[in-house]
Protein backbone atom coordinates (compact mmCIF):
# COMPACT_ATOMS: atom_id res chain seq x y z
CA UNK A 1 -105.33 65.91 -7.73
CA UNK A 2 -102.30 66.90 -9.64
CA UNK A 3 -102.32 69.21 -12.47
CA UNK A 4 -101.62 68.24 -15.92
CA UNK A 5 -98.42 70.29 -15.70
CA UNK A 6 -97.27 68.37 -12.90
CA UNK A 7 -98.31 65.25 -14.56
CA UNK A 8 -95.83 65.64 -17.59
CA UNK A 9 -93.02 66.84 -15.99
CA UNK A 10 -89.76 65.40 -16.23
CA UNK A 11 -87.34 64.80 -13.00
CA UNK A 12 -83.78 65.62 -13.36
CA UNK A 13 -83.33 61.57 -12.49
CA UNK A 14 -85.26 60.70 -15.58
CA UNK A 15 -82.87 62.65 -17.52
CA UNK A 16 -80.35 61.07 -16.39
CA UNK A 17 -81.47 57.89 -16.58
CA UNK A 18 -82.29 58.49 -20.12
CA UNK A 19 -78.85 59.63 -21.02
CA UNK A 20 -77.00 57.27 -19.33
CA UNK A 21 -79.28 54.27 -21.24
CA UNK A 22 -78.52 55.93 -24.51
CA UNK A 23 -74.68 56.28 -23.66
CA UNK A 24 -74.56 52.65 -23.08
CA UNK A 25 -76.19 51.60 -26.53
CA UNK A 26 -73.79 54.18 -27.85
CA UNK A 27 -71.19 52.51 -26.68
CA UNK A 28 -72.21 49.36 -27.45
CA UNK A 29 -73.06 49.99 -31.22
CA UNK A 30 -69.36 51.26 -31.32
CA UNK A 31 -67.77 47.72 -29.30
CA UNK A 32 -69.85 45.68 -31.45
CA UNK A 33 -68.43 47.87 -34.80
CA UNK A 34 -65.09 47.52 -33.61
CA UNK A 35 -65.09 43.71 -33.06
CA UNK A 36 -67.12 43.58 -36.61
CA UNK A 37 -63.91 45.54 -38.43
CA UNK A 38 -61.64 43.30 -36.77
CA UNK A 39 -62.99 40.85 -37.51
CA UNK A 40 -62.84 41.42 -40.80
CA UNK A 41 -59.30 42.34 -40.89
CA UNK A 42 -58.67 39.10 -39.09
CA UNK A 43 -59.96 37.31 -42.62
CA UNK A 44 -58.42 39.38 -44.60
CA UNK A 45 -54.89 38.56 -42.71
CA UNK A 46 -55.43 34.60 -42.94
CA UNK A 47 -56.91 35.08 -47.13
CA UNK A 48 -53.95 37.12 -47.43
CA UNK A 49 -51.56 34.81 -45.44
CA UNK A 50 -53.01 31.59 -47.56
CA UNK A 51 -52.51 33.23 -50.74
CA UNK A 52 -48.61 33.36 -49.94
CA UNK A 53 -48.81 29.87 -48.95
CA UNK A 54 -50.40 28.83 -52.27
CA UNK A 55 -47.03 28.38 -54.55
CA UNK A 56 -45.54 26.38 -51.76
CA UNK A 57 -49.12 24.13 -51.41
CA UNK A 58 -48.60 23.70 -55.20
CA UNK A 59 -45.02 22.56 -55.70
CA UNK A 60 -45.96 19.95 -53.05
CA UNK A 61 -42.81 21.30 -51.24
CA UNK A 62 -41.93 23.81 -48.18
CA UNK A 63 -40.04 26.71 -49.21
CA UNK A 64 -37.27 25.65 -46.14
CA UNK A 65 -36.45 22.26 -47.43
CA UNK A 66 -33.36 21.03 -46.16
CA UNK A 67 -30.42 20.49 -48.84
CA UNK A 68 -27.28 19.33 -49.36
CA UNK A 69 -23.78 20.58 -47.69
CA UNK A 70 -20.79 20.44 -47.64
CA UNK A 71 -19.06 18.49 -44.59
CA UNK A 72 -15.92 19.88 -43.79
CA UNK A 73 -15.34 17.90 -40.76
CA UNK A 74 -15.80 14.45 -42.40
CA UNK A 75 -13.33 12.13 -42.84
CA UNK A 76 -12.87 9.95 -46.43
CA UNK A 77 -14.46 6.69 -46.27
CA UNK A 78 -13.33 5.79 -50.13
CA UNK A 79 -10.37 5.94 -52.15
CA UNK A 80 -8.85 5.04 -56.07
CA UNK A 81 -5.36 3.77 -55.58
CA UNK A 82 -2.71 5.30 -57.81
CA UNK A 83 -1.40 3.62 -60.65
CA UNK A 84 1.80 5.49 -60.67
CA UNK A 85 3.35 7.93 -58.36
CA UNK A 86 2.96 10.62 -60.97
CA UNK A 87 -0.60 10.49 -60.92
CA UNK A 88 -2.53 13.23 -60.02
CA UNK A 89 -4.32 13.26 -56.75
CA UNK A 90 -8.22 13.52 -56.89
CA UNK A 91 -10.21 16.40 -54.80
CA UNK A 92 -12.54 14.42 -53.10
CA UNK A 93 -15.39 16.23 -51.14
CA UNK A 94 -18.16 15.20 -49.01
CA UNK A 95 -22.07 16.36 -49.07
CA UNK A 96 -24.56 15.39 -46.38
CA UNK A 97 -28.34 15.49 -45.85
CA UNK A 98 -30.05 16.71 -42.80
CA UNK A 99 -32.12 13.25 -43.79
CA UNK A 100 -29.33 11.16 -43.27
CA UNK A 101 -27.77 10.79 -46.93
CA UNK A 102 -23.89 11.06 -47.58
CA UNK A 103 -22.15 11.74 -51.00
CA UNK A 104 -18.18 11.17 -51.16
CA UNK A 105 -17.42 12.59 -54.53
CA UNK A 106 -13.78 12.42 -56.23
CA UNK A 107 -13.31 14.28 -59.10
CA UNK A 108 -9.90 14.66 -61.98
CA UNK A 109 -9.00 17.48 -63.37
CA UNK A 110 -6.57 18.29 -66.61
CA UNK A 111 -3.91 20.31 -66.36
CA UNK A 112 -6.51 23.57 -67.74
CA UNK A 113 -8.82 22.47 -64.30
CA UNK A 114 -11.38 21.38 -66.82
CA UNK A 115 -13.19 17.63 -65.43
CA UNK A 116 -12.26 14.82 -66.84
CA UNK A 117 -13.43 11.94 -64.76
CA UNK A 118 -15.74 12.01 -61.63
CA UNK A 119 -16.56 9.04 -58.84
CA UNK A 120 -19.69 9.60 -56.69
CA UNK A 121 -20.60 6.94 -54.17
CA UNK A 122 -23.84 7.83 -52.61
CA UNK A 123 -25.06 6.40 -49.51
CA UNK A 124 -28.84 7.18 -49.11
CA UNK A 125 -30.89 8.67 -46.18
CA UNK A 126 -34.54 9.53 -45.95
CA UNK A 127 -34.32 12.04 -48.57
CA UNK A 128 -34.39 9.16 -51.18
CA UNK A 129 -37.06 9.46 -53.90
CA UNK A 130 -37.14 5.57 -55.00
CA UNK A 131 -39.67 7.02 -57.50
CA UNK A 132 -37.05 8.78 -59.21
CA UNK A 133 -35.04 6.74 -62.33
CA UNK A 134 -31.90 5.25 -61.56
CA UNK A 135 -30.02 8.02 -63.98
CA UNK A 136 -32.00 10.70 -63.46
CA UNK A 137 -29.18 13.58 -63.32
CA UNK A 138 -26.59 11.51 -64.48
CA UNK A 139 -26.31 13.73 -67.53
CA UNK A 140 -25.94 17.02 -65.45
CA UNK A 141 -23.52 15.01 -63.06
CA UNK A 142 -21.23 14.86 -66.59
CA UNK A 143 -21.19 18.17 -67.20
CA UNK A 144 -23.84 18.15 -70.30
CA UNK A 145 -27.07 19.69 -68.84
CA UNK A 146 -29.95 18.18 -67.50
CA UNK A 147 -31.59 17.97 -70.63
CA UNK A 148 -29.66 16.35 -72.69
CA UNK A 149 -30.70 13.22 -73.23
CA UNK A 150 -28.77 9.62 -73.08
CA UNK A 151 -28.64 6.15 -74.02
CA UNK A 152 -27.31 3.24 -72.54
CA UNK A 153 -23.88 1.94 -73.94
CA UNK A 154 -23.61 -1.78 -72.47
CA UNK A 155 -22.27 -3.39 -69.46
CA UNK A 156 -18.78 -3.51 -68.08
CA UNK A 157 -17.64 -6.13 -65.85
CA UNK A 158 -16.02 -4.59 -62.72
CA UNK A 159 -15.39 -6.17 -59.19
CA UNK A 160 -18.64 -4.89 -58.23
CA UNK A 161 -20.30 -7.02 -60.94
CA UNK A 162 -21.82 -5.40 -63.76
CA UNK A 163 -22.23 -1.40 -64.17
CA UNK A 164 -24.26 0.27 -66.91
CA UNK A 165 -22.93 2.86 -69.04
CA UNK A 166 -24.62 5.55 -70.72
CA UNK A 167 -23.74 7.96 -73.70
CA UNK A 168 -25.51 11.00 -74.77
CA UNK A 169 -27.60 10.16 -77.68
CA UNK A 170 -26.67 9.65 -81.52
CA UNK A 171 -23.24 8.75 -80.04
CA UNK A 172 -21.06 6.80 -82.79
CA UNK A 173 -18.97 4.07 -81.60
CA UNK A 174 -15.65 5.51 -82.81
CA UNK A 175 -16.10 8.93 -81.69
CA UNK A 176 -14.41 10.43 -79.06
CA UNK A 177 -16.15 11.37 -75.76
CA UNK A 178 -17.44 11.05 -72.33
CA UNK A 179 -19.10 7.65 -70.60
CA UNK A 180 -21.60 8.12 -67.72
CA UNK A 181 -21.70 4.93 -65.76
CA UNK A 182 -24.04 3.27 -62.74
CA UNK A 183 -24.09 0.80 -60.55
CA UNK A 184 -26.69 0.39 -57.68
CA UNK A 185 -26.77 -1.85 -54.42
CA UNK A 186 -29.53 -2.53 -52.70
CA UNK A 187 -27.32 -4.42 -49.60
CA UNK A 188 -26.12 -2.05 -48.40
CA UNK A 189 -27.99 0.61 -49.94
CA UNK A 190 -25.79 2.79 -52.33
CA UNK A 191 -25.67 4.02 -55.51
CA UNK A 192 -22.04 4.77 -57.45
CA UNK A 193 -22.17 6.49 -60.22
CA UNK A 194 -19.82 9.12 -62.68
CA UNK A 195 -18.51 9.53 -66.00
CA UNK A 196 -14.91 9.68 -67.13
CA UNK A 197 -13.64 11.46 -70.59
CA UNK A 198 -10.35 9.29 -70.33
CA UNK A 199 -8.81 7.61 -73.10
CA UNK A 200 -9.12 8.81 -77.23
CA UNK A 201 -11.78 6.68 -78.07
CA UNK A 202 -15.15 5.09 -76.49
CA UNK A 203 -13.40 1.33 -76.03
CA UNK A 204 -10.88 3.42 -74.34
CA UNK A 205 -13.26 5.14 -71.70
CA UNK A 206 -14.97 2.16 -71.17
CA UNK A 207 -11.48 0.36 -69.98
CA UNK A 208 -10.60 3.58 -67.57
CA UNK A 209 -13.98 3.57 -66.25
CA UNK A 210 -13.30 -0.33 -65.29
CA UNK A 211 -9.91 0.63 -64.28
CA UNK A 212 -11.05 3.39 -61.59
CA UNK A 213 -13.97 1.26 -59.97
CA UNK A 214 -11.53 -1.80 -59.96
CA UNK A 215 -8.98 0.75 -58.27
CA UNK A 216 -11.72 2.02 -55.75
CA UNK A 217 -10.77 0.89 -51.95
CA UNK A 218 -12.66 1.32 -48.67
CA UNK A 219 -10.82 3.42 -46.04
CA UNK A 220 -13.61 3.18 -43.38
CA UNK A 221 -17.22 1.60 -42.85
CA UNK A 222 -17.99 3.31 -40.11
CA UNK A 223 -21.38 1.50 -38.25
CA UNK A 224 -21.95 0.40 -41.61
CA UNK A 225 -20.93 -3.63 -41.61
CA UNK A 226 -22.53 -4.84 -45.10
CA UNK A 227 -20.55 -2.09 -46.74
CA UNK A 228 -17.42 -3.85 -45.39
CA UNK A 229 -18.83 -7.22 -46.65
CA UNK A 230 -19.63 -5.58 -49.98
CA UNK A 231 -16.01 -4.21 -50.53
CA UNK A 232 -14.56 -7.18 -49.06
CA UNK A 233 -16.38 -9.34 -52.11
CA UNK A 234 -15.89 -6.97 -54.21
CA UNK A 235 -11.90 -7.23 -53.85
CA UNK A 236 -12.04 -10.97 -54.34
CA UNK A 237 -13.25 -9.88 -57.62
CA UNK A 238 -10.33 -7.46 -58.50
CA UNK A 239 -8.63 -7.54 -61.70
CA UNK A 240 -5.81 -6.17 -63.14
CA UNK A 241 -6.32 -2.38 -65.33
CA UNK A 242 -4.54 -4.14 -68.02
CA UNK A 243 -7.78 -5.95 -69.66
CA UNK A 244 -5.13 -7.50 -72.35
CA UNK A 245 -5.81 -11.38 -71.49
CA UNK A 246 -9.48 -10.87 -70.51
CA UNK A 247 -11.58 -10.41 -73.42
CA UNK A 248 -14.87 -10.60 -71.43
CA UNK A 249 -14.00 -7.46 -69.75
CA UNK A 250 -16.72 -5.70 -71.61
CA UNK A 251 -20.20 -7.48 -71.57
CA UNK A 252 -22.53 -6.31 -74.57
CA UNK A 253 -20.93 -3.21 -75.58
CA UNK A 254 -23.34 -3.14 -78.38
CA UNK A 255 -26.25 -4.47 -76.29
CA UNK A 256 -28.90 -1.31 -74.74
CA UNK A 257 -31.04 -3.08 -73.91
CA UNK A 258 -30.21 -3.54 -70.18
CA UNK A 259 -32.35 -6.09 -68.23
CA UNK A 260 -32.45 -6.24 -63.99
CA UNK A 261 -31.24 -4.56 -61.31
CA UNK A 262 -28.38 -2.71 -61.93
């Protein structure tokens, strides 16, 4: 029979065996800690990388949203003819949209640089809001802040049928100012639109603004075919800049209260 001494002793193996098992959940505990911390971090990356999202998530827009540039390369697809050789030539430059809209914009200047008239014809893309108003920016487009607000100041009869004119607010009939006009097409989709500061009185700008838009020629259509139908119409239409003669040049002057599609 063994001893009791011989019955408690420990073999080296056991030892071993006994470290080795208590290594392991050592090791373990400290895997199992590791992957708990990084986890952790993990959240704290994505709550961190969410919260920078959040302005973006609210303005219902991403922060890269494609805009408007200028195309150098373009080629003019409108023009105003002159009405004397000594007129001044407009600048005319041309934005597009990475959505497919195209702005050909001419603009006058006075002899200072300073605006005075400015033709925008607007041929929309997918970047369209159609839940944004007709004239929304039309008062910023004239040079008078986005804020400012305007009224409409009648109809004028052009060759593209009637266009809608707006002044900025409180606006007396004989003072002397600037005329934001608008006309939009829904065959072929477009929108042309500007103001002009021409002439010494409001009757006045209202007969330049007539005058340019009856001036305004098509150089190219591109693949666009009902725009070449639209000017074509439009030219059987044309009248003369003098508006002596034609007394219904100027529908409702007095009339804001504009009805239908414009």
């Amino acid at each position: 029979m063994q001893s009791p001494e011989a019955r408690t002793a420990v073999s080296p193996t056991q030892i071993q065996l006994a470290l080795l098992a208590f290594a392991d959940e050592v090791v373990g505990t400290l895997a199992r800690l590791i992957a708990y911390v990084g986890a952790l971090a993990l959240f704290a990356i994505l709550a961190l990388a969410a919260l920078g999202q959040l302005p973006d998530l609210q303005d219902g827009e991403p922060a890269d949203k494609p805009d408007w540039s200028v195309a150098d390369r373009s080629h003019p697809a409108f023009a105003v003819s002159r009405l004397d050789s000594a007129e001044k030539t407009a600048s005319y430059t041309i934005l597009r949209h990475p959505e497919g809209g195209r702005r050909d914009v001419l603009r006058w200047t006075d002899t200072a640089d300073k605006p005075v008239a400015e033709l925008e014809i607007y041929r929309q893309g997918a970047e369209f809001d159609v839940t944004r108003p007709a004239a929304a920016g039309l008062a910023a487009q004239m040079g008078l802040g986005a804020a400012i607000p305007l009224e409409q100041a009648g109809l004028i009869d052009t060759k593209f049928g009637p266009v809608a004119l707006f002044r900025p607010t409180g606006t007396t009939e004989g003072a002397q100012g600037c005329l934001g006009y608008l006309k939009r097409s829904e065959e072929p989709t477009l929108q042309i639109s500007g103001f002009s500061c021409q002439g010494g009185s409001l009757p006045a700008t209202r007969a330049a603004i007539a005058c340019t838009l009856n001036r305004l020629t098509l150089l190219t259509s591109g693949n666009e075919p009902k725009l070449a139908e639209m000017f074509a119409h439009a030219e059987l239409r044309r009248r003369s800049c003098d508006s002596r003669g034609s007394p219904d040049w100027l529908l409702g002057a007095a009339n804001a209260q504009l009805r239908g599609a414009l």
